[in-house]
Protein backbone atom coordinates (compact mmCIF):
# COMPACT_ATOMS: atom_id res chain seq x y z
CA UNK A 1 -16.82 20.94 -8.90
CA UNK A 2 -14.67 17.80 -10.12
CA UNK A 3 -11.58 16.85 -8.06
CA UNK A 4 -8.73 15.35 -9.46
CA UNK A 5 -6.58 12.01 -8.40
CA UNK A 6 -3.82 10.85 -8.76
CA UNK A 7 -2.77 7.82 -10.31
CA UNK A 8 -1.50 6.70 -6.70
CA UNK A 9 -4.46 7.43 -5.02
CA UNK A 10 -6.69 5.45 -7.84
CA UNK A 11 -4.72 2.32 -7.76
CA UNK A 12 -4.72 2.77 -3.66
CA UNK A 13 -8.24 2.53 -3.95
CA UNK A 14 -8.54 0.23 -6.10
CA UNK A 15 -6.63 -2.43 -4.59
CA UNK A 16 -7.98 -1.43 -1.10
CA UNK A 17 -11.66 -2.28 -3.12
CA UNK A 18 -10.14 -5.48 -3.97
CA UNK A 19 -9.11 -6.41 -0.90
CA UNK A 20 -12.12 -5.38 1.34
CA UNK A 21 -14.04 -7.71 -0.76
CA UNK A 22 -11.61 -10.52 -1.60
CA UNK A 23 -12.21 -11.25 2.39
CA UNK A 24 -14.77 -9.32 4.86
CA UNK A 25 -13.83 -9.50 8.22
CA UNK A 26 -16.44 -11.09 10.05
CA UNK A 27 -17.40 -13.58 7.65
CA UNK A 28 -15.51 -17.32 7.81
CA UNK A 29 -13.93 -18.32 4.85
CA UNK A 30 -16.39 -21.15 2.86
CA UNK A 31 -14.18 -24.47 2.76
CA UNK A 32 -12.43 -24.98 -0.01
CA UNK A 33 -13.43 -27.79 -2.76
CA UNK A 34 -11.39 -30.89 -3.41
CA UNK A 35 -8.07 -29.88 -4.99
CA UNK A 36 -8.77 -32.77 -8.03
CA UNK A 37 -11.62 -30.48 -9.11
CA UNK A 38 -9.68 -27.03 -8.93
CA UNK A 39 -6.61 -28.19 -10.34
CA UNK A 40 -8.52 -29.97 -13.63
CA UNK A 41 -8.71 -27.74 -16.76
CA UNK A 42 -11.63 -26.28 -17.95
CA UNK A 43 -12.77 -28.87 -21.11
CA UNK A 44 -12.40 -26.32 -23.58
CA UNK A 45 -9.07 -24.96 -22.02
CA UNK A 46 -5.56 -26.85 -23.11
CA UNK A 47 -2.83 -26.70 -20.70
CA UNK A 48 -0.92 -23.73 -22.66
CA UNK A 49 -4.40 -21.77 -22.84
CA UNK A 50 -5.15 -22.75 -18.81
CA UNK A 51 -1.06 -21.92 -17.98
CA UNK A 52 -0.86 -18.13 -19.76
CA UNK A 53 -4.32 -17.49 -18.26
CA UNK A 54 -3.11 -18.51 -14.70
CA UNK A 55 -0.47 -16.42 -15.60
CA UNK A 56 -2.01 -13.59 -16.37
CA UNK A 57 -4.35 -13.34 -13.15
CA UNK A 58 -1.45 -14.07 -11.20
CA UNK A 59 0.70 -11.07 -12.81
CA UNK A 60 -2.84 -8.61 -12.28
CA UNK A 61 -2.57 -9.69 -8.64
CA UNK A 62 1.23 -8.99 -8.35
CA UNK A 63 0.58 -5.74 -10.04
CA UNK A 64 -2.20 -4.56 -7.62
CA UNK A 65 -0.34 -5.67 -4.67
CA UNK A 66 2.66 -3.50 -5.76
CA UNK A 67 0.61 -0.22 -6.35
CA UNK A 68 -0.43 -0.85 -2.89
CA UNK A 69 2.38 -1.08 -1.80
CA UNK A 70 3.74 1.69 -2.66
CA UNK A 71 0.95 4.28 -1.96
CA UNK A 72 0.94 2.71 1.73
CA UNK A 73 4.45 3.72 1.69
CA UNK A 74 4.19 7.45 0.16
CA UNK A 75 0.93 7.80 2.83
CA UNK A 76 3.49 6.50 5.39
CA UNK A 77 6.36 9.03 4.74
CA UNK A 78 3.78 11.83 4.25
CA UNK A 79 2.23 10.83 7.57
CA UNK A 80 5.50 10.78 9.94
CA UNK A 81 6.67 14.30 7.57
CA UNK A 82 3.30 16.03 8.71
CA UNK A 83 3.84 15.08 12.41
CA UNK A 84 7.27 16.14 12.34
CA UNK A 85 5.84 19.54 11.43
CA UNK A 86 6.01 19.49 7.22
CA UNK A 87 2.46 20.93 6.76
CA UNK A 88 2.34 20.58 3.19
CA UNK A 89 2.85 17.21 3.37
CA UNK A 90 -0.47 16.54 6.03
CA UNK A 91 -3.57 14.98 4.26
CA UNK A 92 -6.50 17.52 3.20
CA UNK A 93 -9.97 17.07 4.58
CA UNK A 94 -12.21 15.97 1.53
C-alpha cells in the first residue's frame, strides 16, 4: 500500500534532513579555515561566475528555510486546533 504526501510534508522533511545533518548535536563544530582561503575564487571561477553561484546556494537555502517555516507553522495551528478539541485536525498514527 503506497501513502501519499503532501508537498508540505516533503519539503518539512526535507529541510528537517538538511538540518539534522548540516549540524549533529553532540559533535563540536571543526574550526573554520582562514577567511583568505574561503573568500578566494576557485581558479577557473570569475567573480560573475563565483557571485551568481553564491547566489544561487544562498537563494536554495532561503527557499528551504521558508518551506520550513511554514509547515512548522501549519503543524503548530493543527496542534493547538486538536487540543482545543478539532479532531480532524490531530495528527494520524503512521
Amino acid at each position: 500500500m503506497t501513502t501519499l504526501r503532501s508537498p508540505l510534508a516533503a519539503a518539512l522533511g526535507a529541510a528537517l534532513a538538511v538540518a539534522l545533518a548540516a549540524a549533529p548535536a553532540h559533535v563540536k563544530p571543526k574550526p573554520k579555515p582562514a577567511v583568505a582561503a574561503a573568500a578566494a575564487p576557485a581558479p577557473t571561477e570569475t567573480a560573475e561566475q563565483q557571485r551568481a553561484r553564491i547566489n544561487a546556494e544562498q537563494a536554495a537555502a532561503a527557499q528551504a528555510q521558508a518551506a520550513y517555516d511554514a509547515a512548522m507553522a501549519k503543524w503548530k495551528a493543527d496542534n493547538a486546533a486538536c487540543q482545543a478539541g478539532d479532531k480532524t485536525r490531530c495528527a494520524r498514527p503512521q
